[in-house]
C-alpha atoms as a PDB file:
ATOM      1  CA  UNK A   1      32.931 -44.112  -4.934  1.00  0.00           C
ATOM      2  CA  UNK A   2      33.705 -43.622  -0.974  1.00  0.00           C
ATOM      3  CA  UNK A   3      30.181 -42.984   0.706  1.00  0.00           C
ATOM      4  CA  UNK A   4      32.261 -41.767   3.323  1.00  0.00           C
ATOM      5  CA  UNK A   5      34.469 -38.725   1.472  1.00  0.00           C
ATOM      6  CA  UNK A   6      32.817 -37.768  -1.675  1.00  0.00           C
ATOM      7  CA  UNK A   7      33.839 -35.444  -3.907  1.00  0.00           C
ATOM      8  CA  UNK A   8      31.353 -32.210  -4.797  1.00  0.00           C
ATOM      9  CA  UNK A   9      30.339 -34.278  -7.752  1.00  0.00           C
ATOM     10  CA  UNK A  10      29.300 -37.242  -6.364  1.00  0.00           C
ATOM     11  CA  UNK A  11      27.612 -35.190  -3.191  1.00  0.00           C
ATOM     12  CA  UNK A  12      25.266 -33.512  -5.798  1.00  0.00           C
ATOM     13  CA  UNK A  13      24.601 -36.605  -7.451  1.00  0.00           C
ATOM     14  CA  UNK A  14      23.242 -37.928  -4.012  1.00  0.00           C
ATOM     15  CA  UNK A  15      20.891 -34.923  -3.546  1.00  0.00           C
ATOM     16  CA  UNK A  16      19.469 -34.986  -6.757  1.00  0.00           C
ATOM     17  CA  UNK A  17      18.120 -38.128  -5.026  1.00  0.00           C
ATOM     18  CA  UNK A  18      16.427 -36.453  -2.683  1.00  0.00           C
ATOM     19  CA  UNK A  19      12.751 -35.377  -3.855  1.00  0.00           C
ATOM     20  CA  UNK A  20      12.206 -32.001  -5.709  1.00  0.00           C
ATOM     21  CA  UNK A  21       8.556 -31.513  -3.858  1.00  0.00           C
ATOM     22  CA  UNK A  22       8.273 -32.793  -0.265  1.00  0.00           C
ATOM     23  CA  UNK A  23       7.018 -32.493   3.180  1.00  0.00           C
ATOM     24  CA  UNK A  24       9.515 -34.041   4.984  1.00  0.00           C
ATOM     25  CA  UNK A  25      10.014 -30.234   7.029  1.00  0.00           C
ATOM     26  CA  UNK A  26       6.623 -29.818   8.115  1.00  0.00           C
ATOM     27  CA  UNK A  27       5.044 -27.060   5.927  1.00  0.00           C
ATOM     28  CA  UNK A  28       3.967 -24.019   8.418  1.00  0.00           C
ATOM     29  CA  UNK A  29       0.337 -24.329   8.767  1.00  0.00           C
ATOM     30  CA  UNK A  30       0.163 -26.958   6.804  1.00  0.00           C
ATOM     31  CA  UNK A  31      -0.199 -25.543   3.453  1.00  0.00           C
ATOM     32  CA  UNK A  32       2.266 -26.144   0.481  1.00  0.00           C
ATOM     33  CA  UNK A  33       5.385 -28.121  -0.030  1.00  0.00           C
ATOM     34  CA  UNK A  34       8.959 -27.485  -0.335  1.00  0.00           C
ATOM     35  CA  UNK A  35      10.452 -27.692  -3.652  1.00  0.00           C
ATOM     36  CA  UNK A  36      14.579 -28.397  -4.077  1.00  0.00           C
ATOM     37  CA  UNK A  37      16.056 -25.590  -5.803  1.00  0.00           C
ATOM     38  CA  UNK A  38      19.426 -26.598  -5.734  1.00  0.00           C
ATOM     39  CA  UNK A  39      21.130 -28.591  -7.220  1.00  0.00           C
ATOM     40  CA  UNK A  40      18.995 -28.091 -10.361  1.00  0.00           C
ATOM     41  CA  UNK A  41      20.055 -30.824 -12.316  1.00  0.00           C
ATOM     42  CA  UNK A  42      20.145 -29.102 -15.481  1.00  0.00           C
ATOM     43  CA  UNK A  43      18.018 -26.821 -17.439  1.00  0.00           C
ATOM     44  CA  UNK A  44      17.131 -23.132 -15.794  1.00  0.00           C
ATOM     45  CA  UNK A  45      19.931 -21.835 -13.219  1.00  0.00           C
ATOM     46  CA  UNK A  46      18.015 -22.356 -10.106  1.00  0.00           C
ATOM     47  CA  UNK A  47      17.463 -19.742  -6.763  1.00  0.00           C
ATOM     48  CA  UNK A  48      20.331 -18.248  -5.413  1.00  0.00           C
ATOM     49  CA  UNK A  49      20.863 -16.223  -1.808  1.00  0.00           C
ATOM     50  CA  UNK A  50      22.190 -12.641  -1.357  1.00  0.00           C
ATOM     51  CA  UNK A  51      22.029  -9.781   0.887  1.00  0.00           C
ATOM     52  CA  UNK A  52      19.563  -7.386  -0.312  1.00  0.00           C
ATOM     53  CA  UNK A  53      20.156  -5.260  -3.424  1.00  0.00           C
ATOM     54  CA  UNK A  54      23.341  -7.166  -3.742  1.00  0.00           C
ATOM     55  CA  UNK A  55      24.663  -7.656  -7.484  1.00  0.00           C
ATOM     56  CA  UNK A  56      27.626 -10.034  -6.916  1.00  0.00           C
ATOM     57  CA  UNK A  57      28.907 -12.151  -4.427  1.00  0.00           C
ATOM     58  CA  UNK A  58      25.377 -14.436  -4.467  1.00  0.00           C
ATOM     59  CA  UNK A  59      25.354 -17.518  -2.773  1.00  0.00           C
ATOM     60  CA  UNK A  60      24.700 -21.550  -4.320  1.00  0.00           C
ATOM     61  CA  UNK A  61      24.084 -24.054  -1.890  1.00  0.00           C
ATOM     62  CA  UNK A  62      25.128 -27.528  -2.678  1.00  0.00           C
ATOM     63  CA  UNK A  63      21.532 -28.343  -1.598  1.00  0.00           C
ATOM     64  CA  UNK A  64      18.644 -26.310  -1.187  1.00  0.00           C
ATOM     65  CA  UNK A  65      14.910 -26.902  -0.434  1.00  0.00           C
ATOM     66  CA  UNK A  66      12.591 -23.407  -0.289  1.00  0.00           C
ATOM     67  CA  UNK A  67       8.845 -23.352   1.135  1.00  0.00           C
ATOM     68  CA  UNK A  68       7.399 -19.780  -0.209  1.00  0.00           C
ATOM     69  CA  UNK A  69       4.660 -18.122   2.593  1.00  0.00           C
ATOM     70  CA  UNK A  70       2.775 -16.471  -0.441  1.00  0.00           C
ATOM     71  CA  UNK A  71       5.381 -14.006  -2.363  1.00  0.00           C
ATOM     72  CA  UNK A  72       5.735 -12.239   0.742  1.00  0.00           C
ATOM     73  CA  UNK A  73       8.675 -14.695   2.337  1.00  0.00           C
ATOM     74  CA  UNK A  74      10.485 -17.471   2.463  1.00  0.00           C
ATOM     75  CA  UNK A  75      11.583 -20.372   4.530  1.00  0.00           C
ATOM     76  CA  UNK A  76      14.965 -22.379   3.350  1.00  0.00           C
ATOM     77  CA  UNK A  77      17.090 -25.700   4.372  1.00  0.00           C
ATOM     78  CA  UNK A  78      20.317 -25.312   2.783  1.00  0.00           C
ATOM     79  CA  UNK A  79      23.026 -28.578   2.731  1.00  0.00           C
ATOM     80  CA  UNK A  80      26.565 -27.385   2.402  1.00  0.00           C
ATOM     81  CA  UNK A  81      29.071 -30.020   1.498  1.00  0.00           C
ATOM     82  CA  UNK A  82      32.666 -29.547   3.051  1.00  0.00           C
ATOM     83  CA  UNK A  83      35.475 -31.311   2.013  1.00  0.00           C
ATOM     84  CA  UNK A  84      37.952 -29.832   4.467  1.00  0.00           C
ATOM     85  CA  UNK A  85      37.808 -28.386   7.827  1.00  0.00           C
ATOM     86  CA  UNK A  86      38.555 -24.983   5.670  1.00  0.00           C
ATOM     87  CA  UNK A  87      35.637 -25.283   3.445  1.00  0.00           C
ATOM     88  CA  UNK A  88      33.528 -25.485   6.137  1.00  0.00           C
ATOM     89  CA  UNK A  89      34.614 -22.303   8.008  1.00  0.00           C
ATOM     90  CA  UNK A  90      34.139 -20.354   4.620  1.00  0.00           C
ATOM     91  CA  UNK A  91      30.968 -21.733   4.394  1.00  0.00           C
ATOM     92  CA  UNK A  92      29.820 -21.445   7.989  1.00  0.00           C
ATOM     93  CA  UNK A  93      30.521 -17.469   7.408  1.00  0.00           C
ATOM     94  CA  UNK A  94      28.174 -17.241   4.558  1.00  0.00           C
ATOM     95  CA  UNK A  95      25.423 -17.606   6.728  1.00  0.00           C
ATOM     96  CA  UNK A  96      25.992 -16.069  10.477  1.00  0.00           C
ATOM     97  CA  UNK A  97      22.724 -14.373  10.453  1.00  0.00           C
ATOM     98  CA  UNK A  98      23.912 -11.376  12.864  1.00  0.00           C
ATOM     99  CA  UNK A  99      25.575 -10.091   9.716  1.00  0.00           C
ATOM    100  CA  UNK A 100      22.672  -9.084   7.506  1.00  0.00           C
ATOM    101  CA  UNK A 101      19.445 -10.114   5.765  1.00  0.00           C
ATOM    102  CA  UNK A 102      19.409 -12.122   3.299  1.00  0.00           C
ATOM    103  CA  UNK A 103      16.760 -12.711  -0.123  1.00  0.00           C
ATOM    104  CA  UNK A 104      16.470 -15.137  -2.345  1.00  0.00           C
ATOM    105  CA  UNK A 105      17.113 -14.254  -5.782  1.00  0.00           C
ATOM    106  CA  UNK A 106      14.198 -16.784  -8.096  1.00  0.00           C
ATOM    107  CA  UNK A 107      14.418 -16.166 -11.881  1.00  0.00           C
ATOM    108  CA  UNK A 108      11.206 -16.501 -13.879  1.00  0.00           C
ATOM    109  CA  UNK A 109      12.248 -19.600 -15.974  1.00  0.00           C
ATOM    110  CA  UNK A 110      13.575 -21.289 -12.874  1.00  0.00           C
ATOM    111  CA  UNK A 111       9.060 -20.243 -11.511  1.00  0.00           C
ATOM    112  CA  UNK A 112       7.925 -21.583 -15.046  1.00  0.00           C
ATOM    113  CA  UNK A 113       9.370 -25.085 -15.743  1.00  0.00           C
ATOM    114  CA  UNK A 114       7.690 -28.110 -14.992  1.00  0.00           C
ATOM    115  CA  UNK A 115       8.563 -30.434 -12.073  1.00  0.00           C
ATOM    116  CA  UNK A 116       6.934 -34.013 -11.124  1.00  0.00           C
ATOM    117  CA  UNK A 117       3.903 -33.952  -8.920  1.00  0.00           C
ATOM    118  CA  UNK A 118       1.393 -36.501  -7.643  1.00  0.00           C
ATOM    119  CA  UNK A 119       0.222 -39.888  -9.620  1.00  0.00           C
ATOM    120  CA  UNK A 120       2.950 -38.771 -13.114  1.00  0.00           C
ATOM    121  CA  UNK A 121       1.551 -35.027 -13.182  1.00  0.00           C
ATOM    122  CA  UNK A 122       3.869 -32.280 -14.173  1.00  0.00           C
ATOM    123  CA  UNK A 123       3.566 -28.130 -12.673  1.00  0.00           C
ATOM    124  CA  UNK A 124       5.335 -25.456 -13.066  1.00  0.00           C
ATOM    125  CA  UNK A 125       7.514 -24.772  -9.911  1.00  0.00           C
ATOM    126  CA  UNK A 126       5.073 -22.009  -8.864  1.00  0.00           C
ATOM    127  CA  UNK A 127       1.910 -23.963  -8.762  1.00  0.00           C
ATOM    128  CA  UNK A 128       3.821 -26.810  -7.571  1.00  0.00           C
ATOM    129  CA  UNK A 129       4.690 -24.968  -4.558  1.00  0.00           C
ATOM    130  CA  UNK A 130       0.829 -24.733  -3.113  1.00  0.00           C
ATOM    131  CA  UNK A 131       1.593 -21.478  -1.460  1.00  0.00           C
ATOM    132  CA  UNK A 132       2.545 -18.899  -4.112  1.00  0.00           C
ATOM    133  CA  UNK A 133      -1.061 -17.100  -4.855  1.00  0.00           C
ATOM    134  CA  UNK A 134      -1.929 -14.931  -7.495  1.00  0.00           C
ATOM    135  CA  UNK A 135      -0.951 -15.230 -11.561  1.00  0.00           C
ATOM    136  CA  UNK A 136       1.649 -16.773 -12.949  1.00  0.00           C
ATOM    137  CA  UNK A 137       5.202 -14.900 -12.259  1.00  0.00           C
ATOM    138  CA  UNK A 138       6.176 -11.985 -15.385  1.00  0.00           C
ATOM    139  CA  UNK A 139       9.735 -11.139 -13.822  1.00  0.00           C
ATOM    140  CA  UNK A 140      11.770 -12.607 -11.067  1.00  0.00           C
ATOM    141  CA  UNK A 141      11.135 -12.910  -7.386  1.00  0.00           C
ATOM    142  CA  UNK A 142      12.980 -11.069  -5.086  1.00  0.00           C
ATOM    143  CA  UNK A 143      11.550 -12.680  -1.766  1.00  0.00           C
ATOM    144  CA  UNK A 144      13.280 -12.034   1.877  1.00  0.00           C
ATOM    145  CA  UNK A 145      14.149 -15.190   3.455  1.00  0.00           C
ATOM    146  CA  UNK A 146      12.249 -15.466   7.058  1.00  0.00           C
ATOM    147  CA  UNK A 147      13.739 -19.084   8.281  1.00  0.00           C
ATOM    148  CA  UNK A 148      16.997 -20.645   7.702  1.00  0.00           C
ATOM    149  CA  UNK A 149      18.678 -23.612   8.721  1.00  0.00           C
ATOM    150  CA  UNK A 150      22.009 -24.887   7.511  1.00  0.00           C
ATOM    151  CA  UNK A 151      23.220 -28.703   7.130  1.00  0.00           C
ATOM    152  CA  UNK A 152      27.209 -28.654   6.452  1.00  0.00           C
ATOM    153  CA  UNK A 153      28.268 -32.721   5.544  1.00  0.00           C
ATOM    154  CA  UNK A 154      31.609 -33.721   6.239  1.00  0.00           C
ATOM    155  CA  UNK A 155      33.647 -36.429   4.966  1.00  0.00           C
ATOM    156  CA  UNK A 156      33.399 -39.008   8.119  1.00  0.00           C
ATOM    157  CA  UNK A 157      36.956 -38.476   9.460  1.00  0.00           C
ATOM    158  CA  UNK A 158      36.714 -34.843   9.806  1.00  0.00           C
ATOM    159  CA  UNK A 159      32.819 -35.130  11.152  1.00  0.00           C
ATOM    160  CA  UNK A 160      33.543 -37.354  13.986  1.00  0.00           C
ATOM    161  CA  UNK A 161      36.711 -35.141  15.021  1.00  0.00           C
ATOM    162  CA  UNK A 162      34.879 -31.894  14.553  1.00  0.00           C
ATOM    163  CA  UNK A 163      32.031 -32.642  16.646  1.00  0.00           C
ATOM    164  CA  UNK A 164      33.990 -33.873  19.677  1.00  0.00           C
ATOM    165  CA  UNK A 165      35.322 -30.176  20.051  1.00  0.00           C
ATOM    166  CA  UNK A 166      32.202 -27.994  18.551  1.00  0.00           C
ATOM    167  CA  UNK A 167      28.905 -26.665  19.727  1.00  0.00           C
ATOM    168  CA  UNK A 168      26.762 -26.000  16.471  1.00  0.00           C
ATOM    169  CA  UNK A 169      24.918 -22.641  16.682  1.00  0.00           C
ATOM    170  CA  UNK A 170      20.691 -22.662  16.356  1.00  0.00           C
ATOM    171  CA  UNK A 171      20.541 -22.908  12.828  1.00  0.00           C
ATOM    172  CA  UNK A 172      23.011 -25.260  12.100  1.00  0.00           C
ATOM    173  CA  UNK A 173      22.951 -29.392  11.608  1.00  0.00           C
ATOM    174  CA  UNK A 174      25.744 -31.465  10.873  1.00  0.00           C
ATOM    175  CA  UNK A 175      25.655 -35.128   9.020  1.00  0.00           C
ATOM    176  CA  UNK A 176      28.675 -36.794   7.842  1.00  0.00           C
ATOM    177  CA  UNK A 177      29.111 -37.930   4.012  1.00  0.00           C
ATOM    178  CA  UNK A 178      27.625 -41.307   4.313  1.00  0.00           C
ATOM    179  CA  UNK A 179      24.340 -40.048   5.710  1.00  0.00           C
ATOM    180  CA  UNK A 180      23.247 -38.317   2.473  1.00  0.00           C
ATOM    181  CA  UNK A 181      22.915 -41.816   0.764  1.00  0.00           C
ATOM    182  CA  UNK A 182      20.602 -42.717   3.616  1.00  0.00           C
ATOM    183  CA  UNK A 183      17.592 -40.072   2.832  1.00  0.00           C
ATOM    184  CA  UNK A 184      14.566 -42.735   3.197  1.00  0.00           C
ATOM    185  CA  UNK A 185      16.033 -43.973   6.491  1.00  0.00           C
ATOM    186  CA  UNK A 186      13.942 -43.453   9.530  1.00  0.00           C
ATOM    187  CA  UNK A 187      16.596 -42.203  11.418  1.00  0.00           C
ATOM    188  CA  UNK A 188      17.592 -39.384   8.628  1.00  0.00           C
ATOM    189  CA  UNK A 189      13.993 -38.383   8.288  1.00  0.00           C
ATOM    190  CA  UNK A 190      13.656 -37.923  11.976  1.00  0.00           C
ATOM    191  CA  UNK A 191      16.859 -35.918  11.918  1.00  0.00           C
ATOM    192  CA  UNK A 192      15.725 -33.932   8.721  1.00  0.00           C
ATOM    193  CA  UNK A 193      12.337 -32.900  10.640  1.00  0.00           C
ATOM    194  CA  UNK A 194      14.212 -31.209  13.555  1.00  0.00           C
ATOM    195  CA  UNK A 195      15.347 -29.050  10.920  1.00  0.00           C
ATOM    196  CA  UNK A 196      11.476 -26.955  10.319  1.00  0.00           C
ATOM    197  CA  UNK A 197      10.160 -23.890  11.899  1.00  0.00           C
ATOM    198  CA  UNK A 198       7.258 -26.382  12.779  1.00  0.00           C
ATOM    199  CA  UNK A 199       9.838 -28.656  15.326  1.00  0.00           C
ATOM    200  CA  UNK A 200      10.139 -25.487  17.466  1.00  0.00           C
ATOM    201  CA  UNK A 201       6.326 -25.358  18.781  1.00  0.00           C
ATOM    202  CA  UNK A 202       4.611 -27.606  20.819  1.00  0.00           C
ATOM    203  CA  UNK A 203       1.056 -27.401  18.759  1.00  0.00           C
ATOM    204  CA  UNK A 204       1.366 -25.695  15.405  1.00  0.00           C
ATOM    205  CA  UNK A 205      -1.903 -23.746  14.331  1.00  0.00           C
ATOM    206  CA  UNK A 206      -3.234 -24.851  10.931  1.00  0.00           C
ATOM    207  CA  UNK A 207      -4.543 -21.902   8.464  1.00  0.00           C
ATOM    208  CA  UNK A 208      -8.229 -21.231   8.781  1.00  0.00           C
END
């Protein structure tokens, strides 16, 4: 396996490294973690993104990490894996965000199962998640998505090219392959944190 031009496979088996239930974007006010939604790794087909009240046409990140504020919103970090200057352009348009709104699309089964917690526990997703209130989900969640940022990875040759000539909008990061082996790096975590709402404000008030 090339670290430095992996194939889609090989990316998602890299992210699947990456912890279902962390911190590592600041949580906004400091309640609740993020849980990965994508890749799933199996069982229940996981969150997807849409416009609102669309039917087809939904949209599966490579990687995806949601933080729910209650069941009223949503914040998301989505990792897009390019393999060609091509791929990313058709994945760049996915998410220009002067197009429309978007919602994520949760299904109840995806809510339900169990994930790994603190000290060996197990949760379902929804408790897991700290911030979802109330009982435990009877249908799917709708919920419009409040924050997004985008991380497209490039194969090395094609990053280091692309970002001599490119200005990345707001929302979006950009990592070549090799850097998604390197999650528990200090320099990737400092990178990753840049990505929350919470890197934007000097202090960030806590919930009373």
């Amino acid at each position: 396996m090339s670290n430095t031009n992996l194939s889609d496979t090989e990316a998602k088996a890299r992210l699947l490294g990456w912890p279902g239930r962390t911190r590592v974007w600041p949580p906004p006010e400091g309640v609740g973690f993020w849980l990965r939604a994508q890749p799933t790794g199996g069982g229940s087909k996981g969150p997807r993104i849409s416009s609102p009240g669309a039917r087809l046409f939904h949209t599966q990140p490579d990687g995806l990490w949601v933080y729910f504020s209650s069941r009223e919103s949503c914040d998301l970090v989505a990792i897009e894996v390019c393999g060609s200057v091509q791929n990313l352009n058709d994945k760049r348009s996915r998410y220009i965000p002067a197009s429309h709104s978007l919602v994520l699309n949760c299904g109840r089964e995806w809510l339900l199962a169990e994930v790994a917690v603190q000290r060996g526990g197990q949760r379902p997703r929804w408790r897991a998640t700290g911030s979802l209130d109330g009982p435990e989900p009877s249908t799917d969640l709708v919920v419009p998505v409040r924050f997004l940022r985008v991380m497209y990875a490039l194969p090395n040759v094609i990053y280091h090219k692309w970002c001599r000539d490119h200005t990345p909008t707001g929302y979006e990061f950009f990592s070549p392959h090799s850097s998604l082996a390197t999650y528990n790096s200090q320099p990737m975590q400092r990178f990753l944190k840049q990505m929350s709402s919470a890197a934007q404000f000097r202090v960030r008030i806590q919930r009373d």
